[in-house]
PDB file of N, CA and C in Angstrom:
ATOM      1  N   UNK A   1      -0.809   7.615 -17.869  1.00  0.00           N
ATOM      2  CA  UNK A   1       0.160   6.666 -17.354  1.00  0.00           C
ATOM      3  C   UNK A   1       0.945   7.355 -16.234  1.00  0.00           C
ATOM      4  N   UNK A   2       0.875   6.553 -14.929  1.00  0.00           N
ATOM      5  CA  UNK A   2       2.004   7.296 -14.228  1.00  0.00           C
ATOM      6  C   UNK A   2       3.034   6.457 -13.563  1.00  0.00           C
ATOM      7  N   UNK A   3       4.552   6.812 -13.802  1.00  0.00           N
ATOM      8  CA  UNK A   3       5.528   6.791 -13.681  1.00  0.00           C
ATOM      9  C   UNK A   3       5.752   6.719 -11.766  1.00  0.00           C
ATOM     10  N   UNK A   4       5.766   5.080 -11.728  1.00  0.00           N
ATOM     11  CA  UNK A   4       6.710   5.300  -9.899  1.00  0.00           C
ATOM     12  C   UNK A   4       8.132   5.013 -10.262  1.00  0.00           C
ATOM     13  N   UNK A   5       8.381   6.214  -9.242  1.00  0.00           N
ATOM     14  CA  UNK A   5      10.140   6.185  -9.314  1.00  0.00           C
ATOM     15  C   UNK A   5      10.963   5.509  -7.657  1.00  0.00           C
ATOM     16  N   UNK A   6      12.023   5.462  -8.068  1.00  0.00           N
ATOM     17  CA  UNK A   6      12.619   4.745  -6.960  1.00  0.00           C
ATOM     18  C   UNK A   6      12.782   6.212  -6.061  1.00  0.00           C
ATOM     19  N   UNK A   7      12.610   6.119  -5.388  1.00  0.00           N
ATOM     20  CA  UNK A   7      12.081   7.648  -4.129  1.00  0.00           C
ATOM     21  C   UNK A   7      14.019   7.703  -3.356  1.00  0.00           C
ATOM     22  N   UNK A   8      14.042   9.064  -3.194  1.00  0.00           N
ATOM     23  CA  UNK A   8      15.293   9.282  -2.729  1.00  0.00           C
ATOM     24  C   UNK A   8      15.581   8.776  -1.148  1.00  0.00           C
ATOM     25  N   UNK A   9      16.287   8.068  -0.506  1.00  0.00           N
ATOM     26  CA  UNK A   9      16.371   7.131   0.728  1.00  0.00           C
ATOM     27  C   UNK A   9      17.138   7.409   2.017  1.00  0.00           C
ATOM     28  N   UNK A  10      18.203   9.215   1.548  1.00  0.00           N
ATOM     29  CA  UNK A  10      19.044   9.300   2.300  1.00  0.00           C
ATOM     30  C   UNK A  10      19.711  10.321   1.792  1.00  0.00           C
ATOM     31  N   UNK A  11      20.904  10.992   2.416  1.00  0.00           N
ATOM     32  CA  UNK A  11      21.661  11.924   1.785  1.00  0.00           C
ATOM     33  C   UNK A  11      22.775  11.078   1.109  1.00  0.00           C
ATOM     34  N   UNK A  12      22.780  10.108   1.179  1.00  0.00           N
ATOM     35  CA  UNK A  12      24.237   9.336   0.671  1.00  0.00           C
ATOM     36  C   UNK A  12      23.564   8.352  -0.421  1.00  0.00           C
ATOM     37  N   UNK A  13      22.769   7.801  -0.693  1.00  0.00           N
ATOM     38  CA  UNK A  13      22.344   6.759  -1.015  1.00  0.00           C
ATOM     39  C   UNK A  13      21.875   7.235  -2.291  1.00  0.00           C
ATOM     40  N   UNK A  14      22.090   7.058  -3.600  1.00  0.00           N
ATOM     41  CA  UNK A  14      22.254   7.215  -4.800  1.00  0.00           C
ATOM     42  C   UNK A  14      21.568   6.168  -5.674  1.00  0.00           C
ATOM     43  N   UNK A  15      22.273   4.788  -5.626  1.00  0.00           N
ATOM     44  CA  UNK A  15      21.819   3.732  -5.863  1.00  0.00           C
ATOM     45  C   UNK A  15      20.821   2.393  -5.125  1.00  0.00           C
ATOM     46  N   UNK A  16      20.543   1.571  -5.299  1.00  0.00           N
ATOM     47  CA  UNK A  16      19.620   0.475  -4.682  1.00  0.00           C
ATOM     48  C   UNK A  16      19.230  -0.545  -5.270  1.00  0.00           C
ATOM     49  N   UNK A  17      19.048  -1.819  -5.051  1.00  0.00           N
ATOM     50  CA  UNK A  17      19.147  -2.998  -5.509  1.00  0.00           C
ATOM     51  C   UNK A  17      17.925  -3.598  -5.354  1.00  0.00           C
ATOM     52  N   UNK A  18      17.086  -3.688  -6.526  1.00  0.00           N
ATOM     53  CA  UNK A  18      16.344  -4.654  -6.249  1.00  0.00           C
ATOM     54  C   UNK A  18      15.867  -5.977  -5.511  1.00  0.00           C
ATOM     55  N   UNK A  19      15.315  -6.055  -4.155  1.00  0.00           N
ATOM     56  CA  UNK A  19      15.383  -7.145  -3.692  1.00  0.00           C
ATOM     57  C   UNK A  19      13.945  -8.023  -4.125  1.00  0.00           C
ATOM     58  N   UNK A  20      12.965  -7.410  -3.984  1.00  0.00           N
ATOM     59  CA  UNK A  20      11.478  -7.980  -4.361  1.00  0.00           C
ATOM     60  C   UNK A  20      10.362  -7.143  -5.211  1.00  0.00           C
ATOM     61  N   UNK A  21       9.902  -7.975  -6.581  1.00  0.00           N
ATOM     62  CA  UNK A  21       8.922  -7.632  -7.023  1.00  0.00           C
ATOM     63  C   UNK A  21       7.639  -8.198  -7.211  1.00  0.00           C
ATOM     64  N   UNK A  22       6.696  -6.627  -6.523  1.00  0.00           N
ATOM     65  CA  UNK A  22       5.418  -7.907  -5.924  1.00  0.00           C
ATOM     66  C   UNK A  22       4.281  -8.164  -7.067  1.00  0.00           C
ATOM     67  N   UNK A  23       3.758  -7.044  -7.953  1.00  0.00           N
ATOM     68  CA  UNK A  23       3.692  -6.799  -9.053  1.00  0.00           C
ATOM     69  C   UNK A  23       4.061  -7.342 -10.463  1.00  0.00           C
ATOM     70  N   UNK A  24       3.160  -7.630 -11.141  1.00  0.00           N
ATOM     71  CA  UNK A  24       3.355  -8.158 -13.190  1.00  0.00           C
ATOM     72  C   UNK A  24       2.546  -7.425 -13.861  1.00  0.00           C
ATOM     73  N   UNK A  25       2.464  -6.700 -14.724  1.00  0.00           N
ATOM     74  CA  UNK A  25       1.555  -6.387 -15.772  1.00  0.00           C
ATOM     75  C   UNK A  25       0.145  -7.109 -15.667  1.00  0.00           C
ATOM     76  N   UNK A  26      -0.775  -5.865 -15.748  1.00  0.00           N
ATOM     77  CA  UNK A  26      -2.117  -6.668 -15.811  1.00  0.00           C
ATOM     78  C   UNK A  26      -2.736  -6.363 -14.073  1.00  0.00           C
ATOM     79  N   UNK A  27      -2.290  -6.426 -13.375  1.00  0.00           N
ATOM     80  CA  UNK A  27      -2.162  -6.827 -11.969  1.00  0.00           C
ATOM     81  C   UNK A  27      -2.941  -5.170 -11.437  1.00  0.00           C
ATOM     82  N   UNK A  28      -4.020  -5.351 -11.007  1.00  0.00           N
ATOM     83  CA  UNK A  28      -4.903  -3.954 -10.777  1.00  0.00           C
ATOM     84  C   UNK A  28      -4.276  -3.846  -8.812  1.00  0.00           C
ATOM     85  N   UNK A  29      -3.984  -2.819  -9.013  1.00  0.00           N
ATOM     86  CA  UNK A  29      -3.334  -2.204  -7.539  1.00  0.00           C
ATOM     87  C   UNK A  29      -4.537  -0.528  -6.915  1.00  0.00           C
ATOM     88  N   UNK A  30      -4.274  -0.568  -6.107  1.00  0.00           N
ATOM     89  CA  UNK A  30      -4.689   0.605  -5.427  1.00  0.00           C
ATOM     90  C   UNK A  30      -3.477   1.373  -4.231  1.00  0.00           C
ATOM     91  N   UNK A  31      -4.202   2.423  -3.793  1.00  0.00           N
ATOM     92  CA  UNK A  31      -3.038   3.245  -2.741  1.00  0.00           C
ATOM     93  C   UNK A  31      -2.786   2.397  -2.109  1.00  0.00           C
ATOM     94  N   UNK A  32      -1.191   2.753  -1.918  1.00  0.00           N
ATOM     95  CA  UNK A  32      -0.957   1.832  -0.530  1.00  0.00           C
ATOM     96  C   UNK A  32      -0.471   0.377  -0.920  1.00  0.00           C
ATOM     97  N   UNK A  33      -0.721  -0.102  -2.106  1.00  0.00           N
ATOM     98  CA  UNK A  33      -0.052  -1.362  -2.235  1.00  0.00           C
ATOM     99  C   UNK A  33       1.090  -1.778  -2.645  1.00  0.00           C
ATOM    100  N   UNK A  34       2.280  -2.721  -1.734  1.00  0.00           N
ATOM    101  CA  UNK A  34       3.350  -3.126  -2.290  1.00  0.00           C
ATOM    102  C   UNK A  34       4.175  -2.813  -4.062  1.00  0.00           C
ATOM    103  N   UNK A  35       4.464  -2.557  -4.367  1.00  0.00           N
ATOM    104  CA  UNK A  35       5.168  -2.667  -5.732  1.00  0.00           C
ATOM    105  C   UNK A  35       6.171  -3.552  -5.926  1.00  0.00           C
ATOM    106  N   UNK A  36       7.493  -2.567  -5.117  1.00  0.00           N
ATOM    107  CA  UNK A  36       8.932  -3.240  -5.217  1.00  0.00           C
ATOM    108  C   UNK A  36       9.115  -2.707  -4.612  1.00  0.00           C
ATOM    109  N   UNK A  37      10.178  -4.088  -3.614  1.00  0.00           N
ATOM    110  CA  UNK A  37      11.468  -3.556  -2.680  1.00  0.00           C
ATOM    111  C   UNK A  37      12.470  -3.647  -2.903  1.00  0.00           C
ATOM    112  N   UNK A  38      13.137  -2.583  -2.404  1.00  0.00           N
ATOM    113  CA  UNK A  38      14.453  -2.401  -2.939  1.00  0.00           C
ATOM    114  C   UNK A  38      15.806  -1.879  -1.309  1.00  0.00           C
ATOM    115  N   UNK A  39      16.854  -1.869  -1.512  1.00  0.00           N
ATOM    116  CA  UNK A  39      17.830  -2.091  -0.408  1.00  0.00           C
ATOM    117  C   UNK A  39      18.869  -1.435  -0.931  1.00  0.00           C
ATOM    118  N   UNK A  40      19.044  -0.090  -0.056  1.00  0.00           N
ATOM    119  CA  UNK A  40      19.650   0.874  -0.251  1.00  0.00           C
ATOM    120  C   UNK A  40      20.881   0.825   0.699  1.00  0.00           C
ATOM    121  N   UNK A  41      21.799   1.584   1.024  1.00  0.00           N
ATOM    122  CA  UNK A  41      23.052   1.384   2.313  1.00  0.00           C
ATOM    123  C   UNK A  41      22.499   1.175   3.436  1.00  0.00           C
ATOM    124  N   UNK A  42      21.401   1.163   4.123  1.00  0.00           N
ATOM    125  CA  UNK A  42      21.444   1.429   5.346  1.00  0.00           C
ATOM    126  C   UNK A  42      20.043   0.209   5.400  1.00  0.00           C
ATOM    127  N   UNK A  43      18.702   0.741   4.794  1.00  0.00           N
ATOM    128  CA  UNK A  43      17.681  -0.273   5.118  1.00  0.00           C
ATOM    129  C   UNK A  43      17.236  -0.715   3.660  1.00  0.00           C
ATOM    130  N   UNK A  44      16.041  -1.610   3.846  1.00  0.00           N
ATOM    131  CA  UNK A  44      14.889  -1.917   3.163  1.00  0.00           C
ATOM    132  C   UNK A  44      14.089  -1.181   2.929  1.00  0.00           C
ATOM    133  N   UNK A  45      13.200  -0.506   2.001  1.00  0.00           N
ATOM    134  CA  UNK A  45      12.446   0.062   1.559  1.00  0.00           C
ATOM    135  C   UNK A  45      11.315  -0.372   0.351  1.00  0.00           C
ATOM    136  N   UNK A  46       9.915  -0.072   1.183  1.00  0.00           N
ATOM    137  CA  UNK A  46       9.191  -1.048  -0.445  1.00  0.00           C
ATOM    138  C   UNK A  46       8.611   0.565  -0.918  1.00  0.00           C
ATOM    139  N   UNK A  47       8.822   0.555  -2.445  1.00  0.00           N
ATOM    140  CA  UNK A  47       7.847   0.898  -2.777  1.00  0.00           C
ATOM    141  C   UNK A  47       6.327   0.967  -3.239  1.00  0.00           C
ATOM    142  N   UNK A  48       5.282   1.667  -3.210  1.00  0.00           N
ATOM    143  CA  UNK A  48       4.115   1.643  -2.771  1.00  0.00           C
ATOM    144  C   UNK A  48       3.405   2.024  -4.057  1.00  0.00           C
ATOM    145  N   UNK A  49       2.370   1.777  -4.518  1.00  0.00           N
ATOM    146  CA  UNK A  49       1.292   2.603  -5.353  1.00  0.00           C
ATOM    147  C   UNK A  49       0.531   3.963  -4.746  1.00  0.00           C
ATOM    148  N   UNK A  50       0.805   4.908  -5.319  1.00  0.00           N
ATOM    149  CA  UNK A  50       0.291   6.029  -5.187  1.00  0.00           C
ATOM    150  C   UNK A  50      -1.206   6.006  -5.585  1.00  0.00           C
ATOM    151  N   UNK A  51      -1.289   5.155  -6.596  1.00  0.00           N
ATOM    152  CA  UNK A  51      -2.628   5.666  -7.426  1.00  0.00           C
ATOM    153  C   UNK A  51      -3.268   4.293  -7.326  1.00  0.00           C
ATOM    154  N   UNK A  52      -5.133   4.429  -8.381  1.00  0.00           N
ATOM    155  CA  UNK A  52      -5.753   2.712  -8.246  1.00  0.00           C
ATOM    156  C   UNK A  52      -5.166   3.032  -9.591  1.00  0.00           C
ATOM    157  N   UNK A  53      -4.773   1.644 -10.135  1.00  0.00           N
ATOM    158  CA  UNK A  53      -4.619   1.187 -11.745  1.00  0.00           C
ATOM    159  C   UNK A  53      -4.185   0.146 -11.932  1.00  0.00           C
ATOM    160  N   UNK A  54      -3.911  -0.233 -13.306  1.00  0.00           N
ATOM    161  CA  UNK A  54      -3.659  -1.717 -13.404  1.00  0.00           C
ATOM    162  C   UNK A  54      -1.728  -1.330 -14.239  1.00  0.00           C
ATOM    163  N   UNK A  55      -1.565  -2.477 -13.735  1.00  0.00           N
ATOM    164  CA  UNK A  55       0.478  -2.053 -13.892  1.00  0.00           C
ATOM    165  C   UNK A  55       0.564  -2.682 -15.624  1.00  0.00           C
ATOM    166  N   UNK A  56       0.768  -1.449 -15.762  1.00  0.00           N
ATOM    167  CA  UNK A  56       0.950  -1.632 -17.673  1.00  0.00           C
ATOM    168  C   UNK A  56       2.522  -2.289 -17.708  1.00  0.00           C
ATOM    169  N   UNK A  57       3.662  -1.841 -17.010  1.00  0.00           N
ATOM    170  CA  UNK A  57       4.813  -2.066 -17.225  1.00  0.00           C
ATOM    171  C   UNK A  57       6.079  -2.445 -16.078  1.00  0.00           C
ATOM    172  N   UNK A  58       6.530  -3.383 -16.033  1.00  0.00           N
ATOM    173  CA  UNK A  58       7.059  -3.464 -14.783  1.00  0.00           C
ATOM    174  C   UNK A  58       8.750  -3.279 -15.468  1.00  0.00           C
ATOM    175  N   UNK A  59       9.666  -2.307 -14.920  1.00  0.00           N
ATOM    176  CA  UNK A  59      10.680  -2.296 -15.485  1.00  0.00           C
ATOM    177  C   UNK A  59      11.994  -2.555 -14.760  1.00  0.00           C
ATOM    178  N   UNK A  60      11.897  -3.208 -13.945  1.00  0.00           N
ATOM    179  CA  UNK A  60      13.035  -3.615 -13.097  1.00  0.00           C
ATOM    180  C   UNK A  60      12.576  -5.441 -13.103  1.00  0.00           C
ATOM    181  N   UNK A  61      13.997  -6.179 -12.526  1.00  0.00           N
ATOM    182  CA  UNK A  61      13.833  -7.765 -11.805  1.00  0.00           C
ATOM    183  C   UNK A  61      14.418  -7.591 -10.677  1.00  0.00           C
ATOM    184  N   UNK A  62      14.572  -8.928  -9.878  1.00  0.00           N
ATOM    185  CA  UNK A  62      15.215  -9.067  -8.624  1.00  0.00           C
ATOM    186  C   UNK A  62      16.302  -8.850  -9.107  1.00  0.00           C
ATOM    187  N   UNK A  63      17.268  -8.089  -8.253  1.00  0.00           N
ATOM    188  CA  UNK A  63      18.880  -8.391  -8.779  1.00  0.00           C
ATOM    189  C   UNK A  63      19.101  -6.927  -9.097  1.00  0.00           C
ATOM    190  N   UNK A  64      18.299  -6.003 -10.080  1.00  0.00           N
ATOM    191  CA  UNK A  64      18.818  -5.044 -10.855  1.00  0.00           C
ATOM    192  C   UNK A  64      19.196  -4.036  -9.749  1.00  0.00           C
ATOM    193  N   UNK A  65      20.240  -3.612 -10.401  1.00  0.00           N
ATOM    194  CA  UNK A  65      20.691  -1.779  -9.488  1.00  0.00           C
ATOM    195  C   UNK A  65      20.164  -1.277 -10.264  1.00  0.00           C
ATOM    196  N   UNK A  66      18.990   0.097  -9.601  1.00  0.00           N
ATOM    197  CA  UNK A  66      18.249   0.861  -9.986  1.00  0.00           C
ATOM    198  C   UNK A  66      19.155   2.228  -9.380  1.00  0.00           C
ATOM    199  N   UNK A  67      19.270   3.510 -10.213  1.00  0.00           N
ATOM    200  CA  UNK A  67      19.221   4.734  -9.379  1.00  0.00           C
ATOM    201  C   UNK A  67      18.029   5.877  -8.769  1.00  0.00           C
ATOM    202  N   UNK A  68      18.316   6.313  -7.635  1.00  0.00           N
ATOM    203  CA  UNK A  68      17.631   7.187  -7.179  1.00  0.00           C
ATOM    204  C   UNK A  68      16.993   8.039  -8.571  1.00  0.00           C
ATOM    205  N   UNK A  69      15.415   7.989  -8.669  1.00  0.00           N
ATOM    206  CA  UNK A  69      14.268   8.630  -9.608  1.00  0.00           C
ATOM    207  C   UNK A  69      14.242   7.721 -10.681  1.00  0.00           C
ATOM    208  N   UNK A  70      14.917   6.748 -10.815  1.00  0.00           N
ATOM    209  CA  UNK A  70      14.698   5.680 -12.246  1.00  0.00           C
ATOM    210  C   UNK A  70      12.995   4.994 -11.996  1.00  0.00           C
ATOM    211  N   UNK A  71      12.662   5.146 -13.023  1.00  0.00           N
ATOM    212  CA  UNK A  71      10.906   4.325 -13.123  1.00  0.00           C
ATOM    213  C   UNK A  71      11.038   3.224 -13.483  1.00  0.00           C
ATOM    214  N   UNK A  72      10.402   2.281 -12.060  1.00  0.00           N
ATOM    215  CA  UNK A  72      10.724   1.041 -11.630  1.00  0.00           C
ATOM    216  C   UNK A  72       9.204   0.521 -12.140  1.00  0.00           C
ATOM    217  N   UNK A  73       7.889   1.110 -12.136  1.00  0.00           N
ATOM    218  CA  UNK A  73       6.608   0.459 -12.313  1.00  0.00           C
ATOM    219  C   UNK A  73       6.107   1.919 -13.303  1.00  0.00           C
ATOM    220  N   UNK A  74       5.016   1.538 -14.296  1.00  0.00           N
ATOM    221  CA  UNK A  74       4.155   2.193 -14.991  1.00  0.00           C
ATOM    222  C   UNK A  74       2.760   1.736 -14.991  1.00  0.00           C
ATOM    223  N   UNK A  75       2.047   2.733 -14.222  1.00  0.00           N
ATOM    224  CA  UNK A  75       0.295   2.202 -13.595  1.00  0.00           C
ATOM    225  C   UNK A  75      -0.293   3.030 -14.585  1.00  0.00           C
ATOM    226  N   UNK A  76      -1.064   2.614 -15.203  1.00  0.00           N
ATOM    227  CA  UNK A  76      -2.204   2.592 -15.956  1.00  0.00           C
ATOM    228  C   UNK A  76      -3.781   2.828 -15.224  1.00  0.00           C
ATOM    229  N   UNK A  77      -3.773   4.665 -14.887  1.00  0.00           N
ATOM    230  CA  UNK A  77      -5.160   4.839 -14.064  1.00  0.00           C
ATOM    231  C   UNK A  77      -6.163   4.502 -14.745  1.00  0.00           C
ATOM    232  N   UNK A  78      -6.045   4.874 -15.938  1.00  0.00           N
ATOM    233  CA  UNK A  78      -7.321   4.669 -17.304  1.00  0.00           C
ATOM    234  C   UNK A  78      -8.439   3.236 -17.081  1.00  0.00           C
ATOM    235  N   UNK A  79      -6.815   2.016 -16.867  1.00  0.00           N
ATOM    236  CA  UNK A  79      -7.385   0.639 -16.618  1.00  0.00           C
ATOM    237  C   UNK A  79      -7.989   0.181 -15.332  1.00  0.00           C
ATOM    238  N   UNK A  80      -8.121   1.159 -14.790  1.00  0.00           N
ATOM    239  CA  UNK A  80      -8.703   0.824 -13.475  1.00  0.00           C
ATOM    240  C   UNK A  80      -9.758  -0.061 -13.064  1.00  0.00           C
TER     241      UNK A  80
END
């Protein structure tokens, strides 16, 4: 199982707000694809899939404040 985290955005920027999740459980992704965006002080930022797998766990909604390294998606390489 691997753990995407909300990626650090800035020297100031700590927290970030969920704006879009592209991703549900079940949902087979590869590198490079959308996850969640999220909106930190300054810009927009999406996060991306690192790996191919299928998203075992999605742990954020629109709306939520997430902090900098909190695990926002759990990909499942196994299910690939």
């Amino acid at each position: 199982m691997i753990d995407v985290h909300v990626p650090k955005m800035g020297m100031t920027t700590v927290e970030v707000d969920v704006v879009a999740v592209h991703v549900k459980p079940g949902d087979v992704v590869g590198p490079g694809d959308d996850l969640v965006d999220v909106e930190g002080d300054k810009a927009t930022f999406t996060i991306e899939a690192d790996v191919a797998g299928t998203v075992a766990e999605v742990l954020v909604a629109v709306g939520d404040e997430s902090a900098v390294g909190d695990v926002v998606v759990r990909i499942d390489e196994a299910a690939a």
